[in-house]
Structures are given as C-alpha cells and as structure tokens.
C-alpha atoms as a PDB file:
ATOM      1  CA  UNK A   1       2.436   4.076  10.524  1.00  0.00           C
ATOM      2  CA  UNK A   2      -1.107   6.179  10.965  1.00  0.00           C
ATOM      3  CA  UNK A   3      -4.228   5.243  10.306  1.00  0.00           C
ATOM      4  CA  UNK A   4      -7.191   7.723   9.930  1.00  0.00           C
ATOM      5  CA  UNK A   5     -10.535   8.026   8.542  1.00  0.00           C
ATOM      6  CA  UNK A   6     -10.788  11.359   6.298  1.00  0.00           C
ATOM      7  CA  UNK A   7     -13.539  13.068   4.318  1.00  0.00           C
ATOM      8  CA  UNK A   8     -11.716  14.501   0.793  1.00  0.00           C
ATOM      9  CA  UNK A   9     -13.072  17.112  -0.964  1.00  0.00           C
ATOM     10  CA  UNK A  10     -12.248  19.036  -3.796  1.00  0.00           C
ATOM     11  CA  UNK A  11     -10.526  21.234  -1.776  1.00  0.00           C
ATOM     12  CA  UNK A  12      -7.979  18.437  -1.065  1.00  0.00           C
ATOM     13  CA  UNK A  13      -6.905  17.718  -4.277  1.00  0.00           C
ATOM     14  CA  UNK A  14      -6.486  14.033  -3.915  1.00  0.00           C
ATOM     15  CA  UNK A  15      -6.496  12.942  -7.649  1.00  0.00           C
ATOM     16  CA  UNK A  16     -10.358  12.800  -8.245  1.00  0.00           C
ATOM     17  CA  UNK A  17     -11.306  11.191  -5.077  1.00  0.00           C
ATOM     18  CA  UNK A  18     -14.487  12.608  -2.930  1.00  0.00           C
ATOM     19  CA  UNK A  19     -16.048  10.974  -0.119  1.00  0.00           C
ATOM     20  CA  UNK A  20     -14.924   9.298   3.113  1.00  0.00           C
ATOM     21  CA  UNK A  21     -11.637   7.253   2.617  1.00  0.00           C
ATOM     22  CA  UNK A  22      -9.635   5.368   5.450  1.00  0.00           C
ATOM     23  CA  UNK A  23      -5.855   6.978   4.858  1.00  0.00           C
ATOM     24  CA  UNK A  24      -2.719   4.226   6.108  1.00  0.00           C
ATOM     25  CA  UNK A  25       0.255   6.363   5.902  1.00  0.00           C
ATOM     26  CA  UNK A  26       3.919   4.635   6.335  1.00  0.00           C
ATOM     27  CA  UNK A  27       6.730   6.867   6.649  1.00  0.00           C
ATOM     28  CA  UNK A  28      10.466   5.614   6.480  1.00  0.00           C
ATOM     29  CA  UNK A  29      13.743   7.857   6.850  1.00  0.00           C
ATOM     30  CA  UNK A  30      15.591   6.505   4.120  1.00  0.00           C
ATOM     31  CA  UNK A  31      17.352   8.230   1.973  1.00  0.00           C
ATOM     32  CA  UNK A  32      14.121  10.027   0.491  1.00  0.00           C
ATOM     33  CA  UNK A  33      13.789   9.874  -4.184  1.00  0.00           C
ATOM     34  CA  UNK A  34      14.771  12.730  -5.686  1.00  0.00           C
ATOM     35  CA  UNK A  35      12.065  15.018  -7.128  1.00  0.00           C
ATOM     36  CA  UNK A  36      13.039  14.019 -10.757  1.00  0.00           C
ATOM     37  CA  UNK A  37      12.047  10.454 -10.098  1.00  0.00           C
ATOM     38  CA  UNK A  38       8.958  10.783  -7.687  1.00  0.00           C
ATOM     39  CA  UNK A  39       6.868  11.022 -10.289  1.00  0.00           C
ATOM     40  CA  UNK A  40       7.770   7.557 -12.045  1.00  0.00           C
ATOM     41  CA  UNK A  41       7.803   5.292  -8.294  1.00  0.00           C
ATOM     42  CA  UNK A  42       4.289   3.946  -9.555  1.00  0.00           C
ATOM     43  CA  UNK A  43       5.303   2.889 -12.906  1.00  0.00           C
ATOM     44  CA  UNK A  44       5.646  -1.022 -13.064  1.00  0.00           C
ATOM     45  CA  UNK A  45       9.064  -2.087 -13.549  1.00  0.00           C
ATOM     46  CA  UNK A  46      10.513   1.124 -12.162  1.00  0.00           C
ATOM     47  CA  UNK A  47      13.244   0.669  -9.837  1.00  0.00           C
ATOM     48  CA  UNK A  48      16.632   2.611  -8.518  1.00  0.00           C
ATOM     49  CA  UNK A  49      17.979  -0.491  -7.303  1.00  0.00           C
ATOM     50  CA  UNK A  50      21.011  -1.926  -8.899  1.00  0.00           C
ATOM     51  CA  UNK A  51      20.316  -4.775 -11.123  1.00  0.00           C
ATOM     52  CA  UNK A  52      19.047  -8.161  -9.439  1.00  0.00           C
ATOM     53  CA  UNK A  53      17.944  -6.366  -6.368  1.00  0.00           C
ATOM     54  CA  UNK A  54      14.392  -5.616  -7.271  1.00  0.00           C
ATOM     55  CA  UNK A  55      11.564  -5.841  -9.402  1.00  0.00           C
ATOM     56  CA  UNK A  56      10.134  -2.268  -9.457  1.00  0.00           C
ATOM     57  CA  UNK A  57       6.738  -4.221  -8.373  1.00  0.00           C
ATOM     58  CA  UNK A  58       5.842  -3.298  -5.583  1.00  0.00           C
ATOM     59  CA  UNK A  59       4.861   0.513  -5.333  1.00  0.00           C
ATOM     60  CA  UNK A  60       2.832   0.176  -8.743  1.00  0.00           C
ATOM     61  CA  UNK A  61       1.233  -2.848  -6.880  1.00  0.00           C
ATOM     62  CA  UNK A  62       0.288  -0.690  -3.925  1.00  0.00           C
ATOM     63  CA  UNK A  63      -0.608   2.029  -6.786  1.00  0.00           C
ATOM     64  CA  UNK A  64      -3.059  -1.162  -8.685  1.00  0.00           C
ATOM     65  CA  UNK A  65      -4.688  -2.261  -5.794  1.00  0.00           C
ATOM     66  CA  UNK A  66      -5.629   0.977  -4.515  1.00  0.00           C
ATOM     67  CA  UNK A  67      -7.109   2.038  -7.524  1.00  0.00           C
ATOM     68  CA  UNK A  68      -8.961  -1.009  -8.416  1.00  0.00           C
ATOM     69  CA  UNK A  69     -11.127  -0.693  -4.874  1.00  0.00           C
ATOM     70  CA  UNK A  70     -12.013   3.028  -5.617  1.00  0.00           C
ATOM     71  CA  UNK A  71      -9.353   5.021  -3.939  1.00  0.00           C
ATOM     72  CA  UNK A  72      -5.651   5.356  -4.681  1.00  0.00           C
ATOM     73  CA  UNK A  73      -1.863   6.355  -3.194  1.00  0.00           C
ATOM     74  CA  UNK A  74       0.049   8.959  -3.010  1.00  0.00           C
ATOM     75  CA  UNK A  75       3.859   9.672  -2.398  1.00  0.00           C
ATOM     76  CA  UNK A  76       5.788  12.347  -1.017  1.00  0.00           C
ATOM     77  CA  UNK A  77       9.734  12.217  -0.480  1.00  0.00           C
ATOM     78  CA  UNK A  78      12.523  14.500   0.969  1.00  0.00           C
ATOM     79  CA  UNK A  79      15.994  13.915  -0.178  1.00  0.00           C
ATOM     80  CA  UNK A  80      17.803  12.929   2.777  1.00  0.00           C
ATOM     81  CA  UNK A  81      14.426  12.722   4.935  1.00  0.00           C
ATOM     82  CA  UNK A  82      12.918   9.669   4.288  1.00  0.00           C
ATOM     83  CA  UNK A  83       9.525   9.372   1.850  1.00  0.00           C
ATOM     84  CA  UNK A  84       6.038   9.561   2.904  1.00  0.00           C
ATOM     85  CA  UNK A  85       3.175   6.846   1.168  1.00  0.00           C
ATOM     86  CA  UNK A  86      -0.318   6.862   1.976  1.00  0.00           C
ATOM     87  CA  UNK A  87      -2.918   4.637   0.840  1.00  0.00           C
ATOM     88  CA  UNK A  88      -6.707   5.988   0.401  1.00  0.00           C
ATOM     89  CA  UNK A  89      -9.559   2.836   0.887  1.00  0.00           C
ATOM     90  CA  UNK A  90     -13.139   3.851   0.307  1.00  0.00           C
ATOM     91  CA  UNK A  91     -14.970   3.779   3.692  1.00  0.00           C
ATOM     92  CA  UNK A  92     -17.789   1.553   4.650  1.00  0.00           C
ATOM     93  CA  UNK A  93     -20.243   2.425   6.999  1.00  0.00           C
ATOM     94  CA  UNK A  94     -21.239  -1.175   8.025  1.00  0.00           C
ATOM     95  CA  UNK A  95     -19.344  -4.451   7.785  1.00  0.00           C
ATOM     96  CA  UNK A  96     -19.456  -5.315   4.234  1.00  0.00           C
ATOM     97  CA  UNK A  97     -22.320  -8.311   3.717  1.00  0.00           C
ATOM     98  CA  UNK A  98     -21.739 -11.688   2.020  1.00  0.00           C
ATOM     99  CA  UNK A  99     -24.175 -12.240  -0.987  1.00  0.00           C
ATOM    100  CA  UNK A 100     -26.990 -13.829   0.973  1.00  0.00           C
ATOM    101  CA  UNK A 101     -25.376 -14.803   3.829  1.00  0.00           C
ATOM    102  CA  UNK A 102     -25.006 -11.741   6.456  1.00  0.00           C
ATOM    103  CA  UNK A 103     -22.137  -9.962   7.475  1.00  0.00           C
ATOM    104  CA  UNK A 104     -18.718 -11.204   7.107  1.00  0.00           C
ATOM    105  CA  UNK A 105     -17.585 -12.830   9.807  1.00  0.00           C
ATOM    106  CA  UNK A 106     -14.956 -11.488  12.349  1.00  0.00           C
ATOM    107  CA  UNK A 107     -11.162 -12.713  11.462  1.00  0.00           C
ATOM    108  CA  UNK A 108      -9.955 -15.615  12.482  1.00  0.00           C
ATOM    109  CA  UNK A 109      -5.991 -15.919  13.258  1.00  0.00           C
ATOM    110  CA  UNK A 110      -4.059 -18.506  11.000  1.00  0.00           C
ATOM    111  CA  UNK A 111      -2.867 -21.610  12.928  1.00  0.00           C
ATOM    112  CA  UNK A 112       0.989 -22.180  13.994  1.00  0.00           C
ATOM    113  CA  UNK A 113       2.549 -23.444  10.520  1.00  0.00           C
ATOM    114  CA  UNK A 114       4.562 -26.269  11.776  1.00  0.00           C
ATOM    115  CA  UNK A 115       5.612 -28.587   8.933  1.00  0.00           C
ATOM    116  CA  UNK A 116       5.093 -25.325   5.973  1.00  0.00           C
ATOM    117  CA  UNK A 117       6.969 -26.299   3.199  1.00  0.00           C
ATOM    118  CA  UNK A 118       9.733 -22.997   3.599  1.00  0.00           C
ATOM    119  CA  UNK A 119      10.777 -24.504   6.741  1.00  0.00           C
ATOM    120  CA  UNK A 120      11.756 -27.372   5.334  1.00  0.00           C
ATOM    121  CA  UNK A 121      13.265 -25.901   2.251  1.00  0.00           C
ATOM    122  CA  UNK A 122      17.642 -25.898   2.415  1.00  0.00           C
ATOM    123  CA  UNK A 123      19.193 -22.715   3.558  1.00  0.00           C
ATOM    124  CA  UNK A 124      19.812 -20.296   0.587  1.00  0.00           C
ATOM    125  CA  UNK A 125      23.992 -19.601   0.375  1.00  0.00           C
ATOM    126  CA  UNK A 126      24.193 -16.076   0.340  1.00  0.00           C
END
C-alpha cells in the first residue's frame, strides 16, 4: 500500500482529472487479469470467480465512489505478477468545515464491541 499526494496534468493522462489528488495504491501478486478482461474489472456484476464466490461488486464500488467525490481509479495487471489499483481523492487544503459549525473534528476510535450481535451469531458450517 502507498499513499501520495500528486498534482495531474494533462500530461498524465489520468481520465480527465487535473488538479491535486491524494493517490492510495494497493498492489497484490496474485495471479494478475488478463489484458482481454482489464478493461471490464469496473463493470458491476463482473466477476472471474466461479459461481457463488462473488458478486463482481466490489471494484465497480471502488470505481462509484471514486468518481462520485471528483476523482476516480485506475487498474493495471500483469499476468502472473499480481495487479496494481490506485484510487485518486481530490485534495483539500484545509480540514473540510461542518456547515456552521467549524472544522470537523479529529477521529475518534470505536469502542471494544463486546456483546455485537456477530459474536453471538452460531458458527457458519463450512
């Protein structure tokens, strides 16, 4: 995983994107998709997986979110390598502001969940 802050231009050629973007790129060394199907990962419902082991959901959710706040993802895959994503954010100078109220406030962490529902839920048989 790599986090950066970039400046795109035309010159990079990042669909239609200009401006300063915060880039997360996750790498893997899978298997890698083969060229004929890289350009189809973003589709909903797209999948290579074998019937009942996935929803082809979650790359054209990545895809969706990224979009809808101004910047977007790309995807770049080696056969045998292992396949490169990475996920363009628009960059904000400042903390982003609550209407009327200030800046947001720092996070908080989530308390211990002892008595969540899925740890009381039976044991799946797989």
């Amino acid at each position: 995983m790599r986090l950066r802050r970039v400046t795109l231009t035309a010159a990079h050629e990042v669909e239609d994107l200009l401006g300063d973007f915060v880039a997360l790129t996750l790498t893997d060394t899978g298997t890698g998709i083969p060229p004929a199907l890289l350009g189809r990962v973003f589709d909903p419902f797209f999948t290579t997986k074998e019937i009942g082991k996935g929803t082809g959901l979650g790359l054209s959710q990545v895809y969706g979110f990224a979009r809808q706040s101004g910047g977007t993802a790309t995807i770049a895959s080696t056969p045998g390598i292992g396949t490169t994503v990475t996920i363009y954010l628009p960059s904000a100078a400042r903390r982003p502001r609550l209407a009327g109220r200030g800046p947001f406030p720092p996070p908080r962490r989530a308390p211990a969940c002892t008595r969540c529902w899925w740890r009381t839920m039976p044991k799946s048989p797989r």
